[in-house]
Protein backbone atom coordinates (compact mmCIF):
# COMPACT_ATOMS: atom_id res chain seq x y z
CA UNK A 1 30.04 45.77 -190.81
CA UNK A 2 27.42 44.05 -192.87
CA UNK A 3 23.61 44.56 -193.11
CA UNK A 4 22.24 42.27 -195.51
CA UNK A 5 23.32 38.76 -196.63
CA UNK A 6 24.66 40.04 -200.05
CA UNK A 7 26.94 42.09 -198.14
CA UNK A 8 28.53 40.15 -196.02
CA UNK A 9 31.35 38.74 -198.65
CA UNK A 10 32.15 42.41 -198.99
CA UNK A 11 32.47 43.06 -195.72
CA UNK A 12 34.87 39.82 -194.58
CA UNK A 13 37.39 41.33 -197.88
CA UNK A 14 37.31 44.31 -195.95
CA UNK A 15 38.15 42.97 -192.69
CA UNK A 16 41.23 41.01 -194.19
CA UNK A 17 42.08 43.51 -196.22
CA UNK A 18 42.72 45.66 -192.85
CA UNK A 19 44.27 42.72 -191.19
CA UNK A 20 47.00 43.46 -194.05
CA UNK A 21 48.16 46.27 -192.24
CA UNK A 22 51.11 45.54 -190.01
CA UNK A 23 48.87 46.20 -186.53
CA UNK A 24 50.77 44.67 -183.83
CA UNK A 25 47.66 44.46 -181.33
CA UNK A 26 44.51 44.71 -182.82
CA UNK A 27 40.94 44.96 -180.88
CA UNK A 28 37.51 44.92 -182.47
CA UNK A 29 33.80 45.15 -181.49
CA UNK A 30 30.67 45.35 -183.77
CA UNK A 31 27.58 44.14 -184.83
CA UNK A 32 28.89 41.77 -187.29
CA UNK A 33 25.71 40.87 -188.26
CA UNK A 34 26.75 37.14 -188.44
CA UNK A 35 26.79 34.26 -185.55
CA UNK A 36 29.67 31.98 -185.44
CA UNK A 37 28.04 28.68 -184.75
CA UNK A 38 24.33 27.78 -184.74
CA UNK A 39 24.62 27.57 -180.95
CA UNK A 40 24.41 31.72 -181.56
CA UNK A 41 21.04 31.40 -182.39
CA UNK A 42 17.31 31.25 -181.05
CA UNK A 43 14.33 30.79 -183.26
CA UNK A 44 13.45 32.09 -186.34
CA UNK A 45 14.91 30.48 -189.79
CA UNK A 46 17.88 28.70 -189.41
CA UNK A 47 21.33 29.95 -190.77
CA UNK A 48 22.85 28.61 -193.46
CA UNK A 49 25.97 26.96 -192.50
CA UNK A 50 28.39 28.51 -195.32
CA UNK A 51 27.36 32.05 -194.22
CA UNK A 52 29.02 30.63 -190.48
CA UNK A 53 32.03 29.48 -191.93
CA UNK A 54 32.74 32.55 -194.29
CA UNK A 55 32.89 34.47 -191.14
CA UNK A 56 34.82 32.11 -188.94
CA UNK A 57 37.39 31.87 -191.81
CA UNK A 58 37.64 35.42 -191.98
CA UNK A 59 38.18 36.05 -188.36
CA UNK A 60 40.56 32.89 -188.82
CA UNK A 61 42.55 34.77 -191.27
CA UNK A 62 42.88 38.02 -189.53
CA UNK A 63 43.94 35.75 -185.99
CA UNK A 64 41.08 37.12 -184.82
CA UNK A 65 39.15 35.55 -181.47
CA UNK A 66 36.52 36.15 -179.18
CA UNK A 67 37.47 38.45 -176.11
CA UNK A 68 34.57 36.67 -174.26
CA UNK A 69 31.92 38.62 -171.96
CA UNK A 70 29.72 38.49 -169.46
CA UNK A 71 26.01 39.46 -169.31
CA UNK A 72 23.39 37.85 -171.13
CA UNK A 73 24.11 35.61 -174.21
CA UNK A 74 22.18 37.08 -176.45
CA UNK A 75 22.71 40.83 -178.03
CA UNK A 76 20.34 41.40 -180.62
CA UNK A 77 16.45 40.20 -180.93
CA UNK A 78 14.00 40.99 -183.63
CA UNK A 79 11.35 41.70 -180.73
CA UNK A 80 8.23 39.65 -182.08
CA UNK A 81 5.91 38.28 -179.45
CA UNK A 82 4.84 35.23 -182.23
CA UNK A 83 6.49 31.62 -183.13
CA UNK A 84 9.06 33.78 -185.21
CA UNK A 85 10.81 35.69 -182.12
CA UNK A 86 13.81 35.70 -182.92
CA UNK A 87 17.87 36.01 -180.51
CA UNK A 88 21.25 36.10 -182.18
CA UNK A 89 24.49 36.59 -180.73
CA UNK A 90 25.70 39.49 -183.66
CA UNK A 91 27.61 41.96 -181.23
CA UNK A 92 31.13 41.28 -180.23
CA UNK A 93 34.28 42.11 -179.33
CA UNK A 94 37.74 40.27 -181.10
CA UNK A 95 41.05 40.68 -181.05
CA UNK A 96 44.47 39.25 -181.97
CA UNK A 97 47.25 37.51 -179.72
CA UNK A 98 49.31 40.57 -179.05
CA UNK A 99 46.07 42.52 -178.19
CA UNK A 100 45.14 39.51 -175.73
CA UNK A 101 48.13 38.97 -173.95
CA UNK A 102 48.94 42.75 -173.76
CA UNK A 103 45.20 43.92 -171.81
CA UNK A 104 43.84 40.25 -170.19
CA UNK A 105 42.15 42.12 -167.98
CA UNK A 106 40.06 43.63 -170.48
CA UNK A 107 36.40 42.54 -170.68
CA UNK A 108 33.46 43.09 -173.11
CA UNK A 109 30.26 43.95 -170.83
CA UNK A 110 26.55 42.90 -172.43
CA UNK A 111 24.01 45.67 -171.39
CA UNK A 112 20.11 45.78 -171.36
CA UNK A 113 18.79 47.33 -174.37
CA UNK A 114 16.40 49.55 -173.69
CA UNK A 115 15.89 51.34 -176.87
CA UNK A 116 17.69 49.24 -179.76
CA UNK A 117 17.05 45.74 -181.29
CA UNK A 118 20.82 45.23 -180.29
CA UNK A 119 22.30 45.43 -176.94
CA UNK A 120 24.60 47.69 -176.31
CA UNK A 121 28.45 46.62 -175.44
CA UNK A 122 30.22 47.90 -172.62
CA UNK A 123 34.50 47.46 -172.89
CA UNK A 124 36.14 47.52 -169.36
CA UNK A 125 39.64 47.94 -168.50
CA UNK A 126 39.90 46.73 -165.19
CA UNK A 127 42.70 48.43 -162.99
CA UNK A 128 43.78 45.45 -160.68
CA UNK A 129 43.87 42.44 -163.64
CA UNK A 130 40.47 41.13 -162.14
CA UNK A 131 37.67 40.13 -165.04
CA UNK A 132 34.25 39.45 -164.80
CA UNK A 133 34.72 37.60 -168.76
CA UNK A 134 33.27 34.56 -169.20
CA UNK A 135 35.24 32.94 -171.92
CA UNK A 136 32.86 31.56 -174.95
CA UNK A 137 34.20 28.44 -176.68
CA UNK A 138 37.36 29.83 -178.06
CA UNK A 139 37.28 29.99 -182.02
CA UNK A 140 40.02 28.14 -183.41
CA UNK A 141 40.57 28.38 -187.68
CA UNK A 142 40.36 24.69 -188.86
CA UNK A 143 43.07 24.38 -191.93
CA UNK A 144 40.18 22.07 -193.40
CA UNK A 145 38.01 24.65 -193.80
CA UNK A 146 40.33 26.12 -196.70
């Protein structure tokens, strides 16, 4: 999805434009390079607020919502040992309704990273319906926001 704050605009267009398409479940994970709330976030400079709500509107429009997870909170750090280390929560997985109540059993593992600034994500179908997922606050879209 995006790598740099200019091109993060571009990138929520093109994640509504695909939520045009007439997908009937619909499942995403990525380094969306953007934290939902500042909660998402550990050190370093602090996110602007309208860069949080561009991308919680666009998820809002596409009825997109976390899947949850389970393993650490964090998935991407910027490695420094100094004041400016730095832990975002930039990996995900999302998906709509249909896609939710059609594989609840599904759940988005966190890994170590060993060699990457990002950890890696692991998705699990589990056979018998039993998750590990530890639900995150639940994004809602706020009409208000519009």
């Amino acid at each position: 999805m995006a790598t740099r704050r200019w091109g993060r605009k571009e990138s929520w267009a093109l994640l509504k434009q695909l939520a045009t398409f007439s997908l009937d479940a619909c499942f995403c994970t990525s380094d969306f390079n953007e934290v939902v709330e500042a909660s998402k976030k550990k050190g370093g400079v602090r996110r602007p607020r309208f860069q949080m709500l561009d991308f919680q509107k666009a998820l809002g429009h596409c009825h997109l919502s976390n899947m949850g997870f389970c393993g650490p909170q964090f998935t991407w750090s910027n490695r420094r040992g100094d004041y400016m280390f730095t832990k975002e929560r930039l990996d995900r997985g999302v998906a709509n309704n249909s896609f939710a109540s059609r594989f609840p059993q599904l759940s988005v593992e966190i890994l170590l990273a060993r060699s990457s600034d990002h950890a890696p994500l692991w998705v699990i179908m589990h056979p018998n319906g039993a998750s590990k997922r530890r639900r995150e606050n639940v994004f809602q879209f706020e009409a208000w926001w519009m």
